[in-house]
N, C-alpha and C. Protein backbone atom coordinates (compact mmCIF):
# COMPACT_ATOMS: atom_id res chain seq x y z
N UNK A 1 -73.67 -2.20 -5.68
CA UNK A 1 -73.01 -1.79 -6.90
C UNK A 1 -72.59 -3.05 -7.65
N UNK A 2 -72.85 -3.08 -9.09
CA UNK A 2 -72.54 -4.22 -10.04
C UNK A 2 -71.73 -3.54 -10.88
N UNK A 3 -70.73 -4.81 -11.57
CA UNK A 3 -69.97 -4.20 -12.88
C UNK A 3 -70.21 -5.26 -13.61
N UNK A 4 -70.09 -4.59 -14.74
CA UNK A 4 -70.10 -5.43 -16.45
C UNK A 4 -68.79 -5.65 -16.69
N UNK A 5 -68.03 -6.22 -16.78
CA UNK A 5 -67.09 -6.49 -16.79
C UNK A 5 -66.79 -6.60 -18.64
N UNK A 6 -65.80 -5.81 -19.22
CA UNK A 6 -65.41 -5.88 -20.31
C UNK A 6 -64.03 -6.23 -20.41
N UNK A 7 -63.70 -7.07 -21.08
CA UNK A 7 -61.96 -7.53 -20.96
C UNK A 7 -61.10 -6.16 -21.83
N UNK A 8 -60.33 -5.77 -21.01
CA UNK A 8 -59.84 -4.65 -21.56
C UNK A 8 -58.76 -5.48 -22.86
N UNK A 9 -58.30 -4.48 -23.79
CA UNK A 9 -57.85 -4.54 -24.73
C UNK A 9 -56.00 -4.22 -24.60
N UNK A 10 -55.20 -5.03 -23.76
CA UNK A 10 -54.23 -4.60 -23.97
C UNK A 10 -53.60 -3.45 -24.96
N UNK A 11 -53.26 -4.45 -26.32
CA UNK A 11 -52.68 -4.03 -27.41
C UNK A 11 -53.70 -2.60 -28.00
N UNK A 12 -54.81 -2.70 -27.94
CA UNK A 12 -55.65 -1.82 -28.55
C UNK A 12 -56.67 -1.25 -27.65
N UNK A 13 -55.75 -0.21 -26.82
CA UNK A 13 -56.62 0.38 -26.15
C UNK A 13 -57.94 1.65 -26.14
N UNK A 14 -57.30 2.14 -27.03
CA UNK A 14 -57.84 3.22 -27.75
C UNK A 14 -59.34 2.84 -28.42
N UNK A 15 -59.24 1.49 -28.81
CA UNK A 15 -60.15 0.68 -29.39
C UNK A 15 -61.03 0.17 -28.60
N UNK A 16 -60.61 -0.25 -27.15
CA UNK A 16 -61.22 -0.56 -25.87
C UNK A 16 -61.87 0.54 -25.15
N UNK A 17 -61.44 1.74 -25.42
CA UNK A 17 -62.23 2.81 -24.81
C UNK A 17 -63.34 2.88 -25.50
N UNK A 18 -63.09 3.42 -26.68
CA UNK A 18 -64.10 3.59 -27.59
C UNK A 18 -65.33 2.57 -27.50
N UNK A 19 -65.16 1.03 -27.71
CA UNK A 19 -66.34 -0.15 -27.19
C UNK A 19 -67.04 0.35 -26.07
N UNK A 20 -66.12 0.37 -25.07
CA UNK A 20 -66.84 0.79 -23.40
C UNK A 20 -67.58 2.09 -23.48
N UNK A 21 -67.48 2.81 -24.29
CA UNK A 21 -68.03 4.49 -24.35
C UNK A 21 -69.57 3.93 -25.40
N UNK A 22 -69.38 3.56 -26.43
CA UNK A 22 -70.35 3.15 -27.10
C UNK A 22 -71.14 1.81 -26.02
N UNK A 23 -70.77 0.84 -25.81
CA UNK A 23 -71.63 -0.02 -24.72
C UNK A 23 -72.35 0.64 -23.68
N UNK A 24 -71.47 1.82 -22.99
CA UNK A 24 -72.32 2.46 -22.16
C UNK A 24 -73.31 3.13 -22.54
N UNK A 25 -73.25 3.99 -23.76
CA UNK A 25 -74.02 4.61 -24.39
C UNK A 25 -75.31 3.53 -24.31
N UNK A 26 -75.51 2.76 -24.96
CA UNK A 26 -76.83 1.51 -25.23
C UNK A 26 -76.94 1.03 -24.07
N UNK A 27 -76.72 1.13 -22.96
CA UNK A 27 -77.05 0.39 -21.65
C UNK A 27 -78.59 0.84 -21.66
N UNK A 28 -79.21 -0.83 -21.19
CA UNK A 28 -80.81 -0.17 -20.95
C UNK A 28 -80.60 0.11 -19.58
N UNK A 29 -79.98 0.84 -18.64
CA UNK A 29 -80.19 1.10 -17.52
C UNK A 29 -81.65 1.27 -17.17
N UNK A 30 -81.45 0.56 -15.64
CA UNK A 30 -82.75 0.48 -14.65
C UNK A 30 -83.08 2.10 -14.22
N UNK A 31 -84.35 2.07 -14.22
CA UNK A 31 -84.58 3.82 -13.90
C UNK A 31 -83.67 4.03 -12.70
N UNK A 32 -83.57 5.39 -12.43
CA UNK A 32 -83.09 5.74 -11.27
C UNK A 32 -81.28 5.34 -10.77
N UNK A 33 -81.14 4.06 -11.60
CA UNK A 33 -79.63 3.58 -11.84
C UNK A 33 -78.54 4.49 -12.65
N UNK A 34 -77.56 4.56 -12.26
CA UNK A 34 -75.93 5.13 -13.26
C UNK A 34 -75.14 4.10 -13.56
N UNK A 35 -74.97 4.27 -14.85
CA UNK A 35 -73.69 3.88 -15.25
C UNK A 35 -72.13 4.49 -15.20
N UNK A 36 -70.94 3.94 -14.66
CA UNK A 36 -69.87 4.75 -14.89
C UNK A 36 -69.17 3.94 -15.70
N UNK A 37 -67.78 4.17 -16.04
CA UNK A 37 -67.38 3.22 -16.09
C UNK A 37 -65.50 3.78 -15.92
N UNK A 38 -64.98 2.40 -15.07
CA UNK A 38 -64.23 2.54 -14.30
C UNK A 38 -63.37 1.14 -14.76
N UNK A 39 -61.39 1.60 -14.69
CA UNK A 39 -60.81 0.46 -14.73
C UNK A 39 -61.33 -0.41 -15.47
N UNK A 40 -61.87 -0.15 -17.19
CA UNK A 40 -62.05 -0.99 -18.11
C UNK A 40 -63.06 -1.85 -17.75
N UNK A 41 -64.35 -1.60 -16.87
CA UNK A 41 -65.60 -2.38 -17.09
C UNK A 41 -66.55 -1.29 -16.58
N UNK A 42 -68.15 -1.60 -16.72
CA UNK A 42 -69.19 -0.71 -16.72
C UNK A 42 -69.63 -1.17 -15.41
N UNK A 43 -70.26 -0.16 -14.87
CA UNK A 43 -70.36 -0.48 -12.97
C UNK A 43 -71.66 0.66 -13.06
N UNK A 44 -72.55 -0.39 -12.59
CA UNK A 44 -74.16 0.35 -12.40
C UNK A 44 -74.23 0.34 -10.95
N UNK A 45 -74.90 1.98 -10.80
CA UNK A 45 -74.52 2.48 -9.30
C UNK A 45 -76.17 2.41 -8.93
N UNK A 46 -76.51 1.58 -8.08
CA UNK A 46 -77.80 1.58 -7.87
C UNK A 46 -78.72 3.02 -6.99
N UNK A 47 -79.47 3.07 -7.33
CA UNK A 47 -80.65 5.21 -6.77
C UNK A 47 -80.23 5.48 -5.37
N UNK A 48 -79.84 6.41 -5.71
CA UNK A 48 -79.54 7.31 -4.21
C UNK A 48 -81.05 7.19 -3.30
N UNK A 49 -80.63 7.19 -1.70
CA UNK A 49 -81.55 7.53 -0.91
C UNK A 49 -82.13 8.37 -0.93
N UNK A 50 -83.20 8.64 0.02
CA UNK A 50 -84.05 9.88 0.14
C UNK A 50 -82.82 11.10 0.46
N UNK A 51 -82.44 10.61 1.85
CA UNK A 51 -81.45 11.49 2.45
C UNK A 51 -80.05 11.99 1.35
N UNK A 52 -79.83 11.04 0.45
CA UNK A 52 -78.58 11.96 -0.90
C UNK A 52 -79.51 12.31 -1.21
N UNK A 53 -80.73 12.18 -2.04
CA UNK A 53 -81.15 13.32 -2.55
C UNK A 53 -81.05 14.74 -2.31
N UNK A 54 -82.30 14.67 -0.51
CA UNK A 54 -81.71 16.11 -0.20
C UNK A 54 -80.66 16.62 -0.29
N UNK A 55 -79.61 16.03 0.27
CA UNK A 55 -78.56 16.66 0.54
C UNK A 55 -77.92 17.51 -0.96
N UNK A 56 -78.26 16.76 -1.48
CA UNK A 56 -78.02 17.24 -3.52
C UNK A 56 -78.64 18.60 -3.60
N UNK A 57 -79.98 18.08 -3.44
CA UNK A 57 -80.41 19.68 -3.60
C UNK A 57 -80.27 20.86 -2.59
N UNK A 58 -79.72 20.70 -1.11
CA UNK A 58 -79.77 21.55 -0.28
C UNK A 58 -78.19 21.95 -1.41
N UNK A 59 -77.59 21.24 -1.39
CA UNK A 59 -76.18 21.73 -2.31
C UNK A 59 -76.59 22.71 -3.67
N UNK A 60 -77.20 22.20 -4.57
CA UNK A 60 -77.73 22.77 -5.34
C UNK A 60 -78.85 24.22 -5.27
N UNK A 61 -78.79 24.24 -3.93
CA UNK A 61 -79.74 25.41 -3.92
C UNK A 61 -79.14 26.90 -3.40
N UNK A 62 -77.76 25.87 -2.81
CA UNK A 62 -76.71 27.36 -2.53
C UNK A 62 -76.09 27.49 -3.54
N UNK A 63 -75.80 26.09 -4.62
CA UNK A 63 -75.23 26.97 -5.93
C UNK A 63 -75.42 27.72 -6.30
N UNK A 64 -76.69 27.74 -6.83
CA UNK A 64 -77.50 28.45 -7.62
C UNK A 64 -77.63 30.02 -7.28
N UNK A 65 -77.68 30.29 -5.80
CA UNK A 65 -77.42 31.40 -5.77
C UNK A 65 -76.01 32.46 -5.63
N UNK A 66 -75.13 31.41 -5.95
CA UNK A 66 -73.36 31.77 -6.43
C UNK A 66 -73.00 31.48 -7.90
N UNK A 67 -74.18 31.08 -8.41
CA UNK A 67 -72.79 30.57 -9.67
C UNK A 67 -72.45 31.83 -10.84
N UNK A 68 -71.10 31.53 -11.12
CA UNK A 68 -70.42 32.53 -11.75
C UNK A 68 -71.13 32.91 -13.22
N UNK A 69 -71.20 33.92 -13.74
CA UNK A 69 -71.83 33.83 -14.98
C UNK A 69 -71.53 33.07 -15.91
N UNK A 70 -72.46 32.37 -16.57
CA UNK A 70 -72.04 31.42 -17.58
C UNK A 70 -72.37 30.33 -17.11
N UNK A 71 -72.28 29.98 -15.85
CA UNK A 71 -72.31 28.45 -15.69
C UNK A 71 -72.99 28.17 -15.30
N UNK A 72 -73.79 26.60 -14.72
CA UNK A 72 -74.72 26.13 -15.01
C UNK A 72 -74.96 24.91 -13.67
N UNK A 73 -75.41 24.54 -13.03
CA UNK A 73 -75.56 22.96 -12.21
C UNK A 73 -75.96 22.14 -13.04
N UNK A 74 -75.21 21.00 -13.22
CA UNK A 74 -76.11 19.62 -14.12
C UNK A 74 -76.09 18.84 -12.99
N UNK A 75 -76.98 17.47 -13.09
CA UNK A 75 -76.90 16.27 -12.95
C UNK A 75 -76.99 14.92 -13.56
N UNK A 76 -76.32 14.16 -12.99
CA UNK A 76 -76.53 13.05 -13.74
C UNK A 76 -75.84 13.12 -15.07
N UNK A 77 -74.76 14.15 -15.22
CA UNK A 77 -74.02 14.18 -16.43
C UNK A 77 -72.53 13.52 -16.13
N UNK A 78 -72.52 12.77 -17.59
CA UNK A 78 -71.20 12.16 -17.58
C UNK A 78 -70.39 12.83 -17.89
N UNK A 79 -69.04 12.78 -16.94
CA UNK A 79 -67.70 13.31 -16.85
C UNK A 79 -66.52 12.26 -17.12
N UNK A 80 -66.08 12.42 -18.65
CA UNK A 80 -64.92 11.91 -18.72
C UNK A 80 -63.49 12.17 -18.46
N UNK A 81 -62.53 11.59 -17.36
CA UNK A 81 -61.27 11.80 -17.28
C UNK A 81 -60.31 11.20 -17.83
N UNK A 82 -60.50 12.43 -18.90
CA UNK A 82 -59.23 11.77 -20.18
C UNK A 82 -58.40 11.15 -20.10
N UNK A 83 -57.42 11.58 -18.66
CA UNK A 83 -55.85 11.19 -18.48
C UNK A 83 -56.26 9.68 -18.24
N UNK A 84 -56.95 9.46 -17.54
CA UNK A 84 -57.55 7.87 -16.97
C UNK A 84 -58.48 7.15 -17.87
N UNK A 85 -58.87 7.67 -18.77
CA UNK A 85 -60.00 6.98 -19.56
C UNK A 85 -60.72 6.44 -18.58
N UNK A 86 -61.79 6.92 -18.04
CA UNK A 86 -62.50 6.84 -17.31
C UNK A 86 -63.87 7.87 -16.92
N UNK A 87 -64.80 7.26 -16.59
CA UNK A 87 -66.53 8.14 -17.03
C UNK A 87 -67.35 7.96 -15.44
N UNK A 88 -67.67 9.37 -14.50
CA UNK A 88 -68.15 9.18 -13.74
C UNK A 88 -69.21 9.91 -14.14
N UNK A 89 -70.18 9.60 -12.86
CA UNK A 89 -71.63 10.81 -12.97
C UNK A 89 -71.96 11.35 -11.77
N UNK A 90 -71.36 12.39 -11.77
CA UNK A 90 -71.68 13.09 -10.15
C UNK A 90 -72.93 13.06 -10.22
N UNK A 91 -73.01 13.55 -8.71
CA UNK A 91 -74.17 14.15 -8.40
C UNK A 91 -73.95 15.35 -8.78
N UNK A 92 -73.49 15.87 -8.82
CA UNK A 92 -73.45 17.71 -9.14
C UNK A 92 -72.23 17.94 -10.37
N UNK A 93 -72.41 19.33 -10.88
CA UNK A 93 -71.28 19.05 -11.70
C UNK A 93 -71.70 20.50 -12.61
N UNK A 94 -70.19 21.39 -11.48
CA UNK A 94 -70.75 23.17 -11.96
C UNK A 94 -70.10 23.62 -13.52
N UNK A 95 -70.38 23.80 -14.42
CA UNK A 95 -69.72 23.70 -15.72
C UNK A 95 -70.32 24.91 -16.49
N UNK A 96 -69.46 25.48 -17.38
CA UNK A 96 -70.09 26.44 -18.28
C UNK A 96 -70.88 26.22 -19.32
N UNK A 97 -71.90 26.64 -19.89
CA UNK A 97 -73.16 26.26 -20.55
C UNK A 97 -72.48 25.85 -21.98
N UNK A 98 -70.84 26.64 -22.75
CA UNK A 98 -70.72 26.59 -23.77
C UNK A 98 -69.98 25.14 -23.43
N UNK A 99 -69.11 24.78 -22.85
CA UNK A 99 -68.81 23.30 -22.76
C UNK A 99 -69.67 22.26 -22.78
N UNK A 100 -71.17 22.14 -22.53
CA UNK A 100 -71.90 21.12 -22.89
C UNK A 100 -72.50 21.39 -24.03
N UNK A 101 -72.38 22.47 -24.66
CA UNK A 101 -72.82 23.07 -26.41
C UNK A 101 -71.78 22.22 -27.18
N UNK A 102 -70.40 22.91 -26.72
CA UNK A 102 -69.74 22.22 -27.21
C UNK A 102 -69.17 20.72 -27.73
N UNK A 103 -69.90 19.87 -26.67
CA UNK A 103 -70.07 18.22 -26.84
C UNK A 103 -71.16 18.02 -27.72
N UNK A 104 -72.31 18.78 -27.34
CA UNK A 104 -73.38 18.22 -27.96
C UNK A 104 -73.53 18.32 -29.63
N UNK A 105 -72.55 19.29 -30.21
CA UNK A 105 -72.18 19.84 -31.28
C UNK A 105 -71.25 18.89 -31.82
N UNK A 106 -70.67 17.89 -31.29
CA UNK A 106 -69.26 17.02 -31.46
C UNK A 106 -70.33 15.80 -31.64
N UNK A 107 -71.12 15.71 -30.82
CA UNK A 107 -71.94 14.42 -30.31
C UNK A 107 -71.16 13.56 -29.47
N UNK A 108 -70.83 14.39 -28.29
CA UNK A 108 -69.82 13.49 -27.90
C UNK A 108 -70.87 13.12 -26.39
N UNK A 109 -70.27 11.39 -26.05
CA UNK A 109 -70.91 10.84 -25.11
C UNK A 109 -71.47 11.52 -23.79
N UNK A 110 -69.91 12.52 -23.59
CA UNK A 110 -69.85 13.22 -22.23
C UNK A 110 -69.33 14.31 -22.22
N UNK A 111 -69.01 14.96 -21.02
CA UNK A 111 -67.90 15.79 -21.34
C UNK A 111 -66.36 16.04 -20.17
N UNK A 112 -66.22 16.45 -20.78
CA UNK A 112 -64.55 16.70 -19.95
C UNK A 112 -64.44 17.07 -18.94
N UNK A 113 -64.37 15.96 -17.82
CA UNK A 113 -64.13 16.97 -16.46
C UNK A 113 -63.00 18.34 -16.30
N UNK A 114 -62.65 18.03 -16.91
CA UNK A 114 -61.32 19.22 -16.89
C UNK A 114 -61.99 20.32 -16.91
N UNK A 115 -63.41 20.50 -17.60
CA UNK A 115 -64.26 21.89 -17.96
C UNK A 115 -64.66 22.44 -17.05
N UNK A 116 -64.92 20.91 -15.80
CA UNK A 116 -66.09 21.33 -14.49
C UNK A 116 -65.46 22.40 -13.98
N UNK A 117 -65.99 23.48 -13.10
CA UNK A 117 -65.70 24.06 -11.91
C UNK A 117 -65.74 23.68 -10.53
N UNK A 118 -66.62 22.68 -10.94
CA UNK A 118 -66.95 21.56 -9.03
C UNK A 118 -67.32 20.70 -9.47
N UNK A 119 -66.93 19.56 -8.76
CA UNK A 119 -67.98 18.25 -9.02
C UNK A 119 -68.56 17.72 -7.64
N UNK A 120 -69.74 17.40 -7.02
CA UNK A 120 -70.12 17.38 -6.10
C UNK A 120 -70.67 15.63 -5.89
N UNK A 121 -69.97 15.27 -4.95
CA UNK A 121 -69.98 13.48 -4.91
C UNK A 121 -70.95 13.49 -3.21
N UNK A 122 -71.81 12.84 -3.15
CA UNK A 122 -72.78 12.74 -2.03
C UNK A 122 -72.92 11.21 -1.78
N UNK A 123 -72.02 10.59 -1.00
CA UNK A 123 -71.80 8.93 -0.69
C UNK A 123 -72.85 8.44 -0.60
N UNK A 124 -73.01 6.99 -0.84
CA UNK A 124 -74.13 6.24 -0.15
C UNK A 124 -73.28 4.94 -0.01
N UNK A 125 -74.17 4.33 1.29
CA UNK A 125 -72.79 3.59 2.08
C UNK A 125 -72.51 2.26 1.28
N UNK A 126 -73.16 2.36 -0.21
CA UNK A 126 -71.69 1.04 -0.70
C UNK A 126 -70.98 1.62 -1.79
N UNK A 127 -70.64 2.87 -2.09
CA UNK A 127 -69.98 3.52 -2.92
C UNK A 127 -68.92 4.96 -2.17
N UNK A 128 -68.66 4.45 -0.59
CA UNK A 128 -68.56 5.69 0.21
C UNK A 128 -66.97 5.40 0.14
N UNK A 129 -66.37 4.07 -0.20
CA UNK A 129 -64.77 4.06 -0.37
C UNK A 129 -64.51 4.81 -1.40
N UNK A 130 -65.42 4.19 -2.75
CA UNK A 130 -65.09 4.48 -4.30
C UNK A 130 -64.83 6.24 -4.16
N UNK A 131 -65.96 7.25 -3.54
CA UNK A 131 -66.02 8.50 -3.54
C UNK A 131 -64.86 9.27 -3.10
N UNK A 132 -64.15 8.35 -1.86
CA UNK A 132 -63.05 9.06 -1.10
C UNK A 132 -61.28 8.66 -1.90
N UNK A 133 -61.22 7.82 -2.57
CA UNK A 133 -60.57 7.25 -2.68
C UNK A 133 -60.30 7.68 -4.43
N UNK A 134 -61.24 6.53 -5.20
CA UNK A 134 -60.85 5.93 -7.04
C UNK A 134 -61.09 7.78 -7.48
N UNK A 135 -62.40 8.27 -6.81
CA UNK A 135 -63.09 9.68 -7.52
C UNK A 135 -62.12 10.75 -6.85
N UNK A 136 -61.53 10.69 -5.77
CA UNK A 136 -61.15 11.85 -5.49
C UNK A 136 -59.66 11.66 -6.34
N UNK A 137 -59.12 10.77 -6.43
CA UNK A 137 -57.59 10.85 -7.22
C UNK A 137 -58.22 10.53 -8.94
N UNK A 138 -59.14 10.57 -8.79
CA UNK A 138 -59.58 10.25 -10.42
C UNK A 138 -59.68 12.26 -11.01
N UNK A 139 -60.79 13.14 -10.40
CA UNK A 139 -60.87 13.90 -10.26
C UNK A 139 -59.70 14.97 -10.24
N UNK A 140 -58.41 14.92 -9.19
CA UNK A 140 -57.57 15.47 -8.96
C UNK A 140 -56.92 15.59 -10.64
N UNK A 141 -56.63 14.05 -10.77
CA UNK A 141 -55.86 13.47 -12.22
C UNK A 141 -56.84 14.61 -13.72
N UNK A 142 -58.00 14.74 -13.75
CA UNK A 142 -58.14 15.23 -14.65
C UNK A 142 -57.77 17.29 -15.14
N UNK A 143 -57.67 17.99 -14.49
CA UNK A 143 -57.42 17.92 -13.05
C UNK A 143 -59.23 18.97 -13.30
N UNK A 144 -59.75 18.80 -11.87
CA UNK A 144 -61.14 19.57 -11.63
C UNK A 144 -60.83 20.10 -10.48
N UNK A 145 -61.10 21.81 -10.41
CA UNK A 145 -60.58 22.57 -9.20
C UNK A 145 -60.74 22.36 -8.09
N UNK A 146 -62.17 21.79 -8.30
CA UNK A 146 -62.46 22.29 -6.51
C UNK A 146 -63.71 20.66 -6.77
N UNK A 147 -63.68 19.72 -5.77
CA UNK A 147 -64.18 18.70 -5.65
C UNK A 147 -64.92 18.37 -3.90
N UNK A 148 -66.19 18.93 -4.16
CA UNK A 148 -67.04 19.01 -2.86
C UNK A 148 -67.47 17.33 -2.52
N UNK A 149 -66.77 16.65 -1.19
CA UNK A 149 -67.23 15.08 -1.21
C UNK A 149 -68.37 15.59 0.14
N UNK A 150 -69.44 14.81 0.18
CA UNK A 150 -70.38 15.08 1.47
C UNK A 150 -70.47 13.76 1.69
N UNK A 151 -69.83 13.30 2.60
CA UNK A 151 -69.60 11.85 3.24
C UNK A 151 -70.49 11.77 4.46
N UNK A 152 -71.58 11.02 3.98
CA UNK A 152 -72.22 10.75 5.28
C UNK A 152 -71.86 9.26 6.07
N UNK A 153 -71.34 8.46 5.50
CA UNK A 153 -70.58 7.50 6.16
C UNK A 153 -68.84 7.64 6.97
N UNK A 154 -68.53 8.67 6.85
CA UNK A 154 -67.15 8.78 7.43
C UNK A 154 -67.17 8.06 9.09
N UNK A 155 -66.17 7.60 8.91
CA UNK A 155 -65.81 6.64 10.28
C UNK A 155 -65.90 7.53 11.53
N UNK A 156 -65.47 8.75 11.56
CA UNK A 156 -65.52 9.78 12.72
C UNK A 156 -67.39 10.35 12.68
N UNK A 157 -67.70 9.48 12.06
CA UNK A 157 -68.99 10.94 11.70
C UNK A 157 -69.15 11.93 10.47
N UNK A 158 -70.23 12.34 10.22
CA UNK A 158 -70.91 12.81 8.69
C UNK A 158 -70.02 13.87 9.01
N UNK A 159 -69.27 14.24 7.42
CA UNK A 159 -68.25 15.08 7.29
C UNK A 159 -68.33 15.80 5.65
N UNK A 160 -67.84 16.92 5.38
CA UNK A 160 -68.05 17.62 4.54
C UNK A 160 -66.46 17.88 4.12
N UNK A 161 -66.09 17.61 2.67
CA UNK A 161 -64.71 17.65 2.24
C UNK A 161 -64.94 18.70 1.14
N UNK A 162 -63.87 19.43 1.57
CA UNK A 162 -63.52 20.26 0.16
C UNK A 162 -62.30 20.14 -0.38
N UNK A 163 -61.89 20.11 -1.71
CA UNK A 163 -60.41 19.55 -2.02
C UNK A 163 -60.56 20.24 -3.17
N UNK A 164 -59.17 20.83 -2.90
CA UNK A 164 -59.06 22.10 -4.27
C UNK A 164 -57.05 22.17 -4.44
N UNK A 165 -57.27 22.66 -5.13
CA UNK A 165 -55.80 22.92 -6.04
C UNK A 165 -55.13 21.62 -6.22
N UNK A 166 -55.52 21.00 -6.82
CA UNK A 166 -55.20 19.90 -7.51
C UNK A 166 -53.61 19.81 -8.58
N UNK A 167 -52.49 18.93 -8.00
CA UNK A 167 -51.47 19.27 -8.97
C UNK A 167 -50.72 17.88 -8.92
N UNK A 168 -50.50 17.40 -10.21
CA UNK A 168 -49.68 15.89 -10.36
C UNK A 168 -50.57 14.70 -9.83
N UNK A 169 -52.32 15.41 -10.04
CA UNK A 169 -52.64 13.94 -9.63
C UNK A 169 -53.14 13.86 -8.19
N UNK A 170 -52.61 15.00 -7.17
CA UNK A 170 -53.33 14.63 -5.76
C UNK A 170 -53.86 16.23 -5.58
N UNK A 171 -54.87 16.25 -5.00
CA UNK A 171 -55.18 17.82 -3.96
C UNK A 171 -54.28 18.36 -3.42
N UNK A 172 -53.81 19.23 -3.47
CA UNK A 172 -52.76 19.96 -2.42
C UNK A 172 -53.69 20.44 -0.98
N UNK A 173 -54.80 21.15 -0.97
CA UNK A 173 -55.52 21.59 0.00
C UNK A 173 -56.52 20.80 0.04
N UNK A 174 -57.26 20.70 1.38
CA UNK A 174 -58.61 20.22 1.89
C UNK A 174 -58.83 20.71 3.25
N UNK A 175 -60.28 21.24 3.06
CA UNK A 175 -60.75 21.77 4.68
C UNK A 175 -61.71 20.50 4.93
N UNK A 176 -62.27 20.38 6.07
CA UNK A 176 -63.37 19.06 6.42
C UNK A 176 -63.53 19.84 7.74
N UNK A 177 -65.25 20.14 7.29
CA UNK A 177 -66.19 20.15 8.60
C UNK A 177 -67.28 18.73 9.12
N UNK A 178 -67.35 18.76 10.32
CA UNK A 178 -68.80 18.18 10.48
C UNK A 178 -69.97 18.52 9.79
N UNK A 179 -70.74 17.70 9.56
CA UNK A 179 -72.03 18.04 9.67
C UNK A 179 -72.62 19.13 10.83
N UNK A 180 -73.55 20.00 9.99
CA UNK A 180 -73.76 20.86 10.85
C UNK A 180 -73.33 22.36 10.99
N UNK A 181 -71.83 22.39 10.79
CA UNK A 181 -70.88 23.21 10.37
C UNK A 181 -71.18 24.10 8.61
N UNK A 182 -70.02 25.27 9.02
CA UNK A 182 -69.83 25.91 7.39
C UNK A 182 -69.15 25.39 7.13
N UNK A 183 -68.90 25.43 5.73
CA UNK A 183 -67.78 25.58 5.02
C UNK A 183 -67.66 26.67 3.76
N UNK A 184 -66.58 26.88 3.51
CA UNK A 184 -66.50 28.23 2.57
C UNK A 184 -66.30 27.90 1.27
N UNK A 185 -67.57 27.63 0.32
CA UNK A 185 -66.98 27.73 -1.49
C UNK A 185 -65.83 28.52 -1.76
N UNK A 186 -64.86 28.85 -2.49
CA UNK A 186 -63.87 29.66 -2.74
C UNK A 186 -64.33 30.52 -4.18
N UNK A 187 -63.87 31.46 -4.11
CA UNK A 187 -63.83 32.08 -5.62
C UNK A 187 -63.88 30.83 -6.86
N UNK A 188 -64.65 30.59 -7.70
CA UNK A 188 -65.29 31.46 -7.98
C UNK A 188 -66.71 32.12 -7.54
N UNK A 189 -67.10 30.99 -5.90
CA UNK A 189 -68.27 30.91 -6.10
C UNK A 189 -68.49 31.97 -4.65
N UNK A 190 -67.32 32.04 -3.67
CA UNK A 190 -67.27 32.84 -2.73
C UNK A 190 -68.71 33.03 -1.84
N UNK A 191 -69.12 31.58 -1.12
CA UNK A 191 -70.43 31.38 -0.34
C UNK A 191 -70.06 30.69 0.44
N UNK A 192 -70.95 30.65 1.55
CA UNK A 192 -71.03 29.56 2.61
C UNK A 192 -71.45 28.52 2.17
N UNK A 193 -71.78 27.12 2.74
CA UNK A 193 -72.05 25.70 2.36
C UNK A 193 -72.38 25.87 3.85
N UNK A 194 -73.61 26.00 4.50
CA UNK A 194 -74.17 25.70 5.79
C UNK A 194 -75.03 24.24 5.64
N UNK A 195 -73.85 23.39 6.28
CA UNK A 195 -74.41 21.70 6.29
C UNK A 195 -75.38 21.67 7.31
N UNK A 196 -76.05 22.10 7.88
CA UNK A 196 -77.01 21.77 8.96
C UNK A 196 -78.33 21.14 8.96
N UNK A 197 -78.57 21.44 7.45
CA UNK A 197 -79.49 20.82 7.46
C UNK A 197 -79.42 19.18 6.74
N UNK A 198 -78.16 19.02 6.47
CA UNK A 198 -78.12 17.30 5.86
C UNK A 198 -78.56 16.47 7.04
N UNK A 199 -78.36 16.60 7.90
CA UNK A 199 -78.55 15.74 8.85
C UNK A 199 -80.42 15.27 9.08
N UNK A 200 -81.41 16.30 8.48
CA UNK A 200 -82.49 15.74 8.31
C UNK A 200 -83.22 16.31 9.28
């Protein structure tokens, strides 16, 4: 992982967001590369493995057969958290179809995590602190309900986080299975998450 480092704008921050939102915008990013941008500089997240991939789509394929009417799986879409001025790009990211109408109608860079219904973060082991840590209290902060982390680097072993009801900034709840294990989507999406097959 690299960052661009932009000198933030004390006095004129508002003015500093705005640069970093437009700079990111024009990034010639490397195929397969993300841009976020985090703590006032741009940080290119170099291509997921074979193994996040799957795991993305084994995720994406139980969405799909839960998601609530209206809404939609993206990827690779930018999520801005207003409260933080700050722009991630899940891997997943369950949202209603009129909220990305709605940006695209604004022309706006990204859109509002606050809109998501899930955002789904799938580690790779040099971004596996950033996921547990900057994204999950970044996330909480905007606030996004329900935040699925699939940590295949966890220190105990590949682990599956769910973190939901989010209030003042931290999760109030989280279940964590192994790999291998269920876990239960909640209303709205009311499914299993059978991890058994991440493991490959």
């Amino acid at each position: 992982m690299t960052a661009a480092m932009v000198e933030p704008d004390r006095e004129h921050g508002h003015r500093t967001w705005e640069y970093l939102v437009r700079t990111w915008q024009e990034l010639d990013v490397p195929e397969g590369w993300r841009a976020e941008i985090d703590e006032g500089s741009i940080t290119l997240v170099p291509p997921p493995s074979l193994r996040h991939n799957m795991i993305a789509v084994d995720v994406q394929r139980v969405l799909y057969r839960c998601l609530p009417a209206g809404q939609e799986v993206f990827q690779t879409l930018g999520v801005h958290i207003a409260p933080l001025d700050r722009l991630y790009v899940p891997d997943l990211v369950v949202m209603e179809r009129t909220a990305i109408t709605a940006a695209e109608e604004e022309d706006a860079a990204s859109v509002d995590a606050a809109d998501a219904s899930l955002i789904v973060e799938v580690t790779s082991r040099s971004n596996a602190r950033d996921d547990r840590t900057k994204k999950l209290w970044a996330y909480a902060h905007a606030p996004v309900p329900l935040y699925l982390l699939v940590d295949r680097w966890h220190e105990g072993g590949p682990t599956v986080t769910l973190f939901s009801d989010p209030s003042g900034g931290v999760y109030q709840s989280s279940v964590q299975v192994p790999f291998g294990k269920v876990i239960e989507l909640p209303e709205p999406f009311g499914a299993e998450l059978d991890t058994s097959t991440f493991t490959g």
